[in-house]
N, C-alpha and C. Protein backbone atom coordinates (compact mmCIF):
# COMPACT_ATOMS: atom_id res chain seq x y z
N UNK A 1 95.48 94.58 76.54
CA UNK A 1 95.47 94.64 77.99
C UNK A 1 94.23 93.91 78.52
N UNK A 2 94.35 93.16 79.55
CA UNK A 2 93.58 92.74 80.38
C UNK A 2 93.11 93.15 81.64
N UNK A 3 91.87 93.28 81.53
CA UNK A 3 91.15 93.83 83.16
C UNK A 3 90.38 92.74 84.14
N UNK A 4 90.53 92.97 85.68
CA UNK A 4 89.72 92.21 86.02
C UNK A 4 88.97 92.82 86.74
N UNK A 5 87.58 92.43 86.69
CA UNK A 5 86.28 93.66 87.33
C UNK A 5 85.27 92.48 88.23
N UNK A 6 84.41 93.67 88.71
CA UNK A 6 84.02 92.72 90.49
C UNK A 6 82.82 94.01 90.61
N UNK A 7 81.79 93.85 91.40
CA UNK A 7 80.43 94.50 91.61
C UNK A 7 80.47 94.03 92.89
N UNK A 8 80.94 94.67 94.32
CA UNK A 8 79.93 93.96 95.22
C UNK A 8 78.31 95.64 95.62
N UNK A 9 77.99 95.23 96.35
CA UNK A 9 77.55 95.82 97.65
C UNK A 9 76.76 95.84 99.02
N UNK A 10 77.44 96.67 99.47
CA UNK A 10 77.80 96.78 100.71
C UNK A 10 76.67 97.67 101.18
N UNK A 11 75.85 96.83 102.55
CA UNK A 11 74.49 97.57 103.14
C UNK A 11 75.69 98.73 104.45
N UNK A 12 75.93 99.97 103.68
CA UNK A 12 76.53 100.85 104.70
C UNK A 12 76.65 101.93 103.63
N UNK A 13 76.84 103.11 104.10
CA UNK A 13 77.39 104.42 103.83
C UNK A 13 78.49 104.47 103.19
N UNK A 14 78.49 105.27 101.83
CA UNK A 14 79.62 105.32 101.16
C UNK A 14 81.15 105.30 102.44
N UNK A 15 80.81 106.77 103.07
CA UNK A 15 81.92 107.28 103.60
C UNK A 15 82.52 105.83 104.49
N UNK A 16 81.82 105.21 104.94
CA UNK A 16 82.77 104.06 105.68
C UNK A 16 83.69 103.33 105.07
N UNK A 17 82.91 102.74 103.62
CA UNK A 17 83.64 101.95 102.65
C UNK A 17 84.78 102.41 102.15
N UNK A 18 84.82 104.10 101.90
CA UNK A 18 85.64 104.62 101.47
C UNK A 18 86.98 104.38 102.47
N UNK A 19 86.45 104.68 103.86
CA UNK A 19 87.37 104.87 104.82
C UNK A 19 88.31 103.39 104.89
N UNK A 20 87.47 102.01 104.99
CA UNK A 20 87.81 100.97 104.69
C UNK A 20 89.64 100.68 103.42
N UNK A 21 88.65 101.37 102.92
CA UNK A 21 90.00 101.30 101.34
C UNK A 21 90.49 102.50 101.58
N UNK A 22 90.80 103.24 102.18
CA UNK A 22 91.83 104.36 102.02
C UNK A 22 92.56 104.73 103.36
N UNK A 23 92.26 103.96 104.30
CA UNK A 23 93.38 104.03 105.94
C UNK A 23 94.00 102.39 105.99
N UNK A 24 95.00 102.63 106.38
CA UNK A 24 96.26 101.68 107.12
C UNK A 24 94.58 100.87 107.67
N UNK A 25 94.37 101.36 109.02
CA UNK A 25 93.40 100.34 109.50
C UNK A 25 92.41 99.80 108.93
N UNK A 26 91.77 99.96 108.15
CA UNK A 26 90.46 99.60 107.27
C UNK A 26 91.38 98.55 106.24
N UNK A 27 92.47 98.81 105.44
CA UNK A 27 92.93 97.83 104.34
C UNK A 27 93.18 96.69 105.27
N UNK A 28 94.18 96.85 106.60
CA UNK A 28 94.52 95.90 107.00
C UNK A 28 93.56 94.91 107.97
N UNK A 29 92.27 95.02 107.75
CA UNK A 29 91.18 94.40 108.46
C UNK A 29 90.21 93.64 107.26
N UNK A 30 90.43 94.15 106.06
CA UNK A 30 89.73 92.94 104.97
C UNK A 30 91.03 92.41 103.71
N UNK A 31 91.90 92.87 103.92
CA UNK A 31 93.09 92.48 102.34
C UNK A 31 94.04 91.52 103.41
N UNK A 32 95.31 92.47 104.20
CA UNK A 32 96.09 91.32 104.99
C UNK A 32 96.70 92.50 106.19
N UNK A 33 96.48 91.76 107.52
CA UNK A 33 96.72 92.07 108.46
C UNK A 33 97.91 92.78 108.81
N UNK A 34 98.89 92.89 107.86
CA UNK A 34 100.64 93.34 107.91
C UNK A 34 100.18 94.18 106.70
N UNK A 35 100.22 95.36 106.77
CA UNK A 35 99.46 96.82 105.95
C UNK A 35 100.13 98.08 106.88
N UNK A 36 100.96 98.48 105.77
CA UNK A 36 102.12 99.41 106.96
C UNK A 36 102.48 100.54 105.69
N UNK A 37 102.26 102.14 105.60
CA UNK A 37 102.93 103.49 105.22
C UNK A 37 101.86 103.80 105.27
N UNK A 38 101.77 105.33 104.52
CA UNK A 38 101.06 106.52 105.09
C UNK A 38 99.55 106.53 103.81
N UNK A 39 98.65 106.27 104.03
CA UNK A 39 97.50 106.02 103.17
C UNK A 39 96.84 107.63 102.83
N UNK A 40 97.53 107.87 101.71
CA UNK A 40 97.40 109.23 101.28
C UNK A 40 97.84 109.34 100.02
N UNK A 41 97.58 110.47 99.31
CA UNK A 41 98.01 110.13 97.62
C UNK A 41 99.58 110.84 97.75
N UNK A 42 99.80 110.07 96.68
CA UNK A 42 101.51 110.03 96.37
C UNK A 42 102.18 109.27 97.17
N UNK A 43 101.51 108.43 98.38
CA UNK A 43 102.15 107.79 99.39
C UNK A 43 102.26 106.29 98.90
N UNK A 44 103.06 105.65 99.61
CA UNK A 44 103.61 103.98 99.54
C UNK A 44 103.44 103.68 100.51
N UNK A 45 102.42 102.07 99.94
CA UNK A 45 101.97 101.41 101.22
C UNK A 45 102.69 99.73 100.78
N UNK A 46 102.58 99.48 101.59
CA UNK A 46 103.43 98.01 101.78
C UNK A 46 102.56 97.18 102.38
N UNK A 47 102.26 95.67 101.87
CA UNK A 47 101.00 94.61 102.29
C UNK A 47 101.83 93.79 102.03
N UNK A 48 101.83 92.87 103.25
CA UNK A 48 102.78 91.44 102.95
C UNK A 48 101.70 90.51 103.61
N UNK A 49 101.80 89.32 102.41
CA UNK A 49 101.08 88.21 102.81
C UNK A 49 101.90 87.25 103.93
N UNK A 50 101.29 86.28 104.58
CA UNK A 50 101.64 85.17 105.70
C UNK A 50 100.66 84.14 105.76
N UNK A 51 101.35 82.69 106.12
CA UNK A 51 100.53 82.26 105.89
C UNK A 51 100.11 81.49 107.36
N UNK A 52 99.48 80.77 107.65
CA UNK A 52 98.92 80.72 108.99
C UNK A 52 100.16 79.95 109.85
N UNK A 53 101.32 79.79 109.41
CA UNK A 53 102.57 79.57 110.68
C UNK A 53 103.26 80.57 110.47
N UNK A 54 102.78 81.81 109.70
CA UNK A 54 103.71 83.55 110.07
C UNK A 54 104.45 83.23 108.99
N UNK A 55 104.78 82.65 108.13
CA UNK A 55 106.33 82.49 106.85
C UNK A 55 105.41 83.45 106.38
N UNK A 56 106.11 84.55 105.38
CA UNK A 56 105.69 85.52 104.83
C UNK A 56 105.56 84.93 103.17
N UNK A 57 104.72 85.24 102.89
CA UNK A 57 104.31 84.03 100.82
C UNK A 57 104.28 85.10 99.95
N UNK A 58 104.39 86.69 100.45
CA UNK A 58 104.54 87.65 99.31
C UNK A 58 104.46 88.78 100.47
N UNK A 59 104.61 90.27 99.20
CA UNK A 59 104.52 91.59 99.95
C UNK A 59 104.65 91.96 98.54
N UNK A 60 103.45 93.14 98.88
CA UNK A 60 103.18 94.12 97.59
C UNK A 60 103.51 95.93 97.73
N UNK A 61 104.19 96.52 96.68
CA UNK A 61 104.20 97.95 97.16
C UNK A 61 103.42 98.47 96.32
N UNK A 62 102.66 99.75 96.52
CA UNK A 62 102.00 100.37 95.67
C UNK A 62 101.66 101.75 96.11
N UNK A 63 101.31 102.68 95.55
CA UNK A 63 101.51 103.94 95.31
C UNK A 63 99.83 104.35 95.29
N UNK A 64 99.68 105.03 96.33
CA UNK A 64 98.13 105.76 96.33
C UNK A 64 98.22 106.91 95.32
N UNK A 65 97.24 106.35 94.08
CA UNK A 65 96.91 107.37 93.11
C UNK A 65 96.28 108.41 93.05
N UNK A 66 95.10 108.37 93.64
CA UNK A 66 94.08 109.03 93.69
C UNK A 66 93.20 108.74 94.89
N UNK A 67 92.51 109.67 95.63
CA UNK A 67 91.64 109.63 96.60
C UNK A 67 90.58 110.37 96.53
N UNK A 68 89.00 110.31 96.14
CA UNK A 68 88.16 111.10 95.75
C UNK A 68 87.39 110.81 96.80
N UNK A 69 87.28 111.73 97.63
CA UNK A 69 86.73 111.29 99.20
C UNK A 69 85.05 110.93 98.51
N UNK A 70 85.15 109.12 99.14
CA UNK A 70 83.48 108.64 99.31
C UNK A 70 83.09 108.36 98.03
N UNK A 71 84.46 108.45 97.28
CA UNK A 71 84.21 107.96 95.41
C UNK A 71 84.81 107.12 95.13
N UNK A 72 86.09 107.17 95.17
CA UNK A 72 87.12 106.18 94.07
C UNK A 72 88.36 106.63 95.20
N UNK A 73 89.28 105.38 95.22
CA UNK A 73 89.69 104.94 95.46
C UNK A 73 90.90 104.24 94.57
N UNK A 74 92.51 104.75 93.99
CA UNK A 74 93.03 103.99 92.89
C UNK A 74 94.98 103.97 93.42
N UNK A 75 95.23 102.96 93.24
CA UNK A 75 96.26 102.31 93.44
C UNK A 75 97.19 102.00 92.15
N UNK A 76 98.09 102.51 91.92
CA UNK A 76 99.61 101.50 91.00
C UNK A 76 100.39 100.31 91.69
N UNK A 77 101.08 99.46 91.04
CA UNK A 77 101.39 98.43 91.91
C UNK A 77 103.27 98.56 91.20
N UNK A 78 103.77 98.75 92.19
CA UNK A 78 105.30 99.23 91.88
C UNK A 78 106.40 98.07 92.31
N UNK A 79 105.86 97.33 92.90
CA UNK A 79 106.53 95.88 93.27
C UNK A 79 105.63 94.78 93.79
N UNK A 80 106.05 93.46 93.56
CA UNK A 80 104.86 92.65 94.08
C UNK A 80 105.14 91.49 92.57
N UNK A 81 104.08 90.71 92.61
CA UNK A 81 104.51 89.73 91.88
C UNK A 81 104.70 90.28 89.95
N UNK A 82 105.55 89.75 89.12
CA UNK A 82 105.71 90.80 87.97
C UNK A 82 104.74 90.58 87.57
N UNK A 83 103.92 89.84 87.13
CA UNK A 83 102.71 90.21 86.51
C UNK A 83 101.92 91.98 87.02
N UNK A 84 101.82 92.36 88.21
CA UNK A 84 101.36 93.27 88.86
C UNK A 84 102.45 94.54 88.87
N UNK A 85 103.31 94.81 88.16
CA UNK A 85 104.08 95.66 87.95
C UNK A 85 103.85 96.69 87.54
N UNK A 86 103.30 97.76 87.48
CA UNK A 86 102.40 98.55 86.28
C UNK A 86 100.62 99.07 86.28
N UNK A 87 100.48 97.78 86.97
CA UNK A 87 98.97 97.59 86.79
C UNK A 87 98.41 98.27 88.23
N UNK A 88 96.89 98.93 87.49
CA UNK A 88 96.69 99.60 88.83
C UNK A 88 95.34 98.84 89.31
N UNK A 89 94.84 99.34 90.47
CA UNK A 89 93.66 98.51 90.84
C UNK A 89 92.24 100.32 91.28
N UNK A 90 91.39 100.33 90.66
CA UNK A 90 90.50 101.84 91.26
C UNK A 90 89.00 100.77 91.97
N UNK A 91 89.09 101.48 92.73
CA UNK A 91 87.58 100.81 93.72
C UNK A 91 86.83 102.29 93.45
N UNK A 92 85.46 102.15 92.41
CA UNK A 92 84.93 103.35 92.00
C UNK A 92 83.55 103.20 93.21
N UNK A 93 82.70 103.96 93.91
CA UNK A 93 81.72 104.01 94.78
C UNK A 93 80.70 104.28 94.41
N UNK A 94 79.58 104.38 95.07
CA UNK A 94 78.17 104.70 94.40
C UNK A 94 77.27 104.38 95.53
N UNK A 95 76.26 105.36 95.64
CA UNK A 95 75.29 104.64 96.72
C UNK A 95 73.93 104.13 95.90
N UNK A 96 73.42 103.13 95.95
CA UNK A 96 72.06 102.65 95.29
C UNK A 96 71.20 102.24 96.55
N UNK A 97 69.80 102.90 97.26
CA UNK A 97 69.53 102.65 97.86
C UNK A 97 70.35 102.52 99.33
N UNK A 98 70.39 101.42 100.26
CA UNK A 98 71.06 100.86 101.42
C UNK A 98 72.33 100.77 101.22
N UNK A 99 72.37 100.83 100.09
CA UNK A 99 74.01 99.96 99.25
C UNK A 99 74.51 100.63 99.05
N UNK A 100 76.20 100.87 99.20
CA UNK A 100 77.50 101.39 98.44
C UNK A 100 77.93 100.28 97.69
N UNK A 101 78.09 100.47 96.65
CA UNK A 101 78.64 99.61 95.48
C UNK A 101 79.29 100.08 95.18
N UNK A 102 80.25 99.05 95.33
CA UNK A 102 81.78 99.04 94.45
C UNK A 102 81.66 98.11 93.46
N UNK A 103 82.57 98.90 92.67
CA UNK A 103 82.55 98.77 91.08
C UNK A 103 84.72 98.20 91.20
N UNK A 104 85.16 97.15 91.03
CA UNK A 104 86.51 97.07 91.31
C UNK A 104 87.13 96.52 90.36
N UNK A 105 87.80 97.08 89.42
CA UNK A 105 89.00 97.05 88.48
C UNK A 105 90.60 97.14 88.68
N UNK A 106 91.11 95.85 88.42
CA UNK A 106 92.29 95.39 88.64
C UNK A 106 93.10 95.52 86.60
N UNK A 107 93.59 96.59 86.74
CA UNK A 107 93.67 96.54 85.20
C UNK A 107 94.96 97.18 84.54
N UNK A 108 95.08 96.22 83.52
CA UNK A 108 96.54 96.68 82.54
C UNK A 108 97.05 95.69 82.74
N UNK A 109 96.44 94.47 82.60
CA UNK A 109 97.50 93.04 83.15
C UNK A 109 98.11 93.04 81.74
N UNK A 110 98.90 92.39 81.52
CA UNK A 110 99.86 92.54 79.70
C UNK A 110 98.94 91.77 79.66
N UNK A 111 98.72 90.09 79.76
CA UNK A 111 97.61 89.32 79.34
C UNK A 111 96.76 88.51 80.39
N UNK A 112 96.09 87.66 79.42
CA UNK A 112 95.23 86.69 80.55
C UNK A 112 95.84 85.52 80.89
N UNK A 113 96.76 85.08 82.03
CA UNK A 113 97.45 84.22 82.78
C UNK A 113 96.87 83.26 83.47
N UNK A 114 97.01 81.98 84.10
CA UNK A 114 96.71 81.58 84.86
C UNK A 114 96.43 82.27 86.20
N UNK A 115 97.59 82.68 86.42
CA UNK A 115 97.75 83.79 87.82
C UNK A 115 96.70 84.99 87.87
N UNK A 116 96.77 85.17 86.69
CA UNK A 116 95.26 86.42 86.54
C UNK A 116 94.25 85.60 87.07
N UNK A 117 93.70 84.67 86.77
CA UNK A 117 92.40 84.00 87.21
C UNK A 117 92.79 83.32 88.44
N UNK A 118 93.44 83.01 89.31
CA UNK A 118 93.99 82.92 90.21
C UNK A 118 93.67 84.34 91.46
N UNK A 119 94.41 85.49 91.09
CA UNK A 119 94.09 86.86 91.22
C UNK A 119 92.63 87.36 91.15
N UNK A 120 91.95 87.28 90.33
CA UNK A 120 90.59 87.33 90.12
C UNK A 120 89.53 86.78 91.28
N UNK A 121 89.85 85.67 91.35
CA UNK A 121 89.22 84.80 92.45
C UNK A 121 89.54 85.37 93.88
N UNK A 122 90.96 85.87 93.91
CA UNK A 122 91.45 86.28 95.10
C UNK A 122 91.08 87.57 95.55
N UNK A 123 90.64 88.44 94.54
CA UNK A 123 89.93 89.86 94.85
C UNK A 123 88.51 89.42 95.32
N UNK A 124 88.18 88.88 94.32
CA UNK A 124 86.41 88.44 95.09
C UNK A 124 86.31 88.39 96.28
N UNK A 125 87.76 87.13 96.68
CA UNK A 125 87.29 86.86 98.22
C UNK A 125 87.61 87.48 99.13
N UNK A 126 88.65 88.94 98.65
CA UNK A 126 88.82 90.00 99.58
C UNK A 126 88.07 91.10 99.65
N UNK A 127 86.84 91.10 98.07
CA UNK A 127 86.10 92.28 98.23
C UNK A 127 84.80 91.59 99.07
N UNK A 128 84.85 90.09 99.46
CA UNK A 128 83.29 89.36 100.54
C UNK A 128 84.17 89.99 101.56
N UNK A 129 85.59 89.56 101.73
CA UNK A 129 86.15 90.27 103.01
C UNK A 129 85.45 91.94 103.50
N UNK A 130 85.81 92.86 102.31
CA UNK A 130 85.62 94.29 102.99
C UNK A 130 84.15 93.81 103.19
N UNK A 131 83.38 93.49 102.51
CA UNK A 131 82.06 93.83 102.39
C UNK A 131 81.59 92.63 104.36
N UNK A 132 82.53 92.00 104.58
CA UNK A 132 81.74 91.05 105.86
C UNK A 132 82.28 92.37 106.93
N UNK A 133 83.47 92.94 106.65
CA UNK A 133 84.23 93.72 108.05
C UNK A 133 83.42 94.80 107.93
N UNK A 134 82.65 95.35 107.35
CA UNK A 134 81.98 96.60 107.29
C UNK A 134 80.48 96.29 107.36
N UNK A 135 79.73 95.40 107.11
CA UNK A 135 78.83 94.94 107.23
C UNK A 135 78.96 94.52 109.02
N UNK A 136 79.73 93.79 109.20
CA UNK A 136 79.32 92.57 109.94
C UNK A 136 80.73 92.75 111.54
N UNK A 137 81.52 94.24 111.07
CA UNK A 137 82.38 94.08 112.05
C UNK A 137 83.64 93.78 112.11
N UNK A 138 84.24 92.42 111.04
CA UNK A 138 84.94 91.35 111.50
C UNK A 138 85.13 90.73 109.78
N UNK A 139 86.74 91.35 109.37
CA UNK A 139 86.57 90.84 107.89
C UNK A 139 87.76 89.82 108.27
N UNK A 140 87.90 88.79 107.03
CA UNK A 140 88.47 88.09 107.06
C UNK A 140 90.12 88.58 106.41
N UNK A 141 91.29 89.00 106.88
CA UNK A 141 91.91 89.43 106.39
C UNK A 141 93.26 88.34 105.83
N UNK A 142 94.03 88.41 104.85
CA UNK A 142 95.07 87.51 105.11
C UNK A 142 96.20 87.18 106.22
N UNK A 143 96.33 86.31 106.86
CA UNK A 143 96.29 85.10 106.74
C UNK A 143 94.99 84.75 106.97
N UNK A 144 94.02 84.76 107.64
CA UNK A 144 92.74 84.38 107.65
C UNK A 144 91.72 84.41 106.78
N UNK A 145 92.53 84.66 105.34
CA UNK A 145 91.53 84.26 104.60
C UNK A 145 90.81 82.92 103.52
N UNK A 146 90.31 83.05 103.10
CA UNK A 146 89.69 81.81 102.14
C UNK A 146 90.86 81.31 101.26
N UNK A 147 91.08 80.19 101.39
CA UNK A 147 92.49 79.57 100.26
C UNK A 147 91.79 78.96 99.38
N UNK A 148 92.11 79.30 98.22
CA UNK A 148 91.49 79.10 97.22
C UNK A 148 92.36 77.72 96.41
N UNK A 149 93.66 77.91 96.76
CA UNK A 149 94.36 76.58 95.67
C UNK A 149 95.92 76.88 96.72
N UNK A 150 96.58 76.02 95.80
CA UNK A 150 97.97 76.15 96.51
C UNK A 150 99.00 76.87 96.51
N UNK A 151 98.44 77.80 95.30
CA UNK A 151 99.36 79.28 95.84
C UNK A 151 99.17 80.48 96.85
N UNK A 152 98.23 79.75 97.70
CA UNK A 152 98.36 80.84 98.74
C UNK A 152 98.05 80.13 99.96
């Protein structure tokens, strides 16, 4: 199995970050703007990508695993591209100083793909996302976010 892992942090209070990754409004202000069911464990949430003329380029379902208020944060991915079938994603928390750090594992890929490193790159630029909308107000969410190559 393959994992993909990420360190940011974030000059704010656990509890915001948390709030960030675990409400409808907070996902859909740094991941992608179309972020729609009930953000609670055992619940299904639905994220569909678009790309800046509205055509929709994907939609992911996934299943809130776990919610450890102001800790962790963990997701299964139950539809969405097959590589991501199975695989879950946990955003673990921590305060160091000023900082909440997230610790972010995307893991159980069967192997290491192109699309994995593809994916990889694409979490980064959604975990600068949470970390600019919580920092700074104003995250970059999809469609507005950083294109990295031509699959997105």
């Amino acid at each position: 199995m393959a994992h993909i892992f990420h360190r940011v942090g974030i000059q704010s209070e656990p509890y915001k970050v948390f709030d960030s990754l675990s409400s409808i409004e907070g996902i859909s202000n740094w991941w992608t703007i179309d972020t729609s069911g009930e953000a609670e464990v055992g619940s299904i949430l639905v994220t569909r990508f678009h790309n800046l003329h509205g055509n929709e380029i994907g939609s992911i379902k996934f299943e809130v695993i776990d919610l450890l208020s102001n800790q962790k944060v963990r997701w299964k991915f139950l539809e969405g591209p097959t590589e991501w079938i199975g695989t879950e994603v946990v955003f673990e928390l921590h305060q160091e100083g000023i900082y909440t750090i997230v610790l972010f594992r995307h893991m159980n890929w069967a192997e290491e793909v192109e699309f994995m490193a593809h994916c990889n790159m694409k979490w980064a630029v959604f975990l600068l996302s949470l970390k600019q909308y919580i920092e700074e107000g104003k995250g970059s969410p999809s469609p507005h976010d950083i294109k990295i190559d031509n699959w997105n």
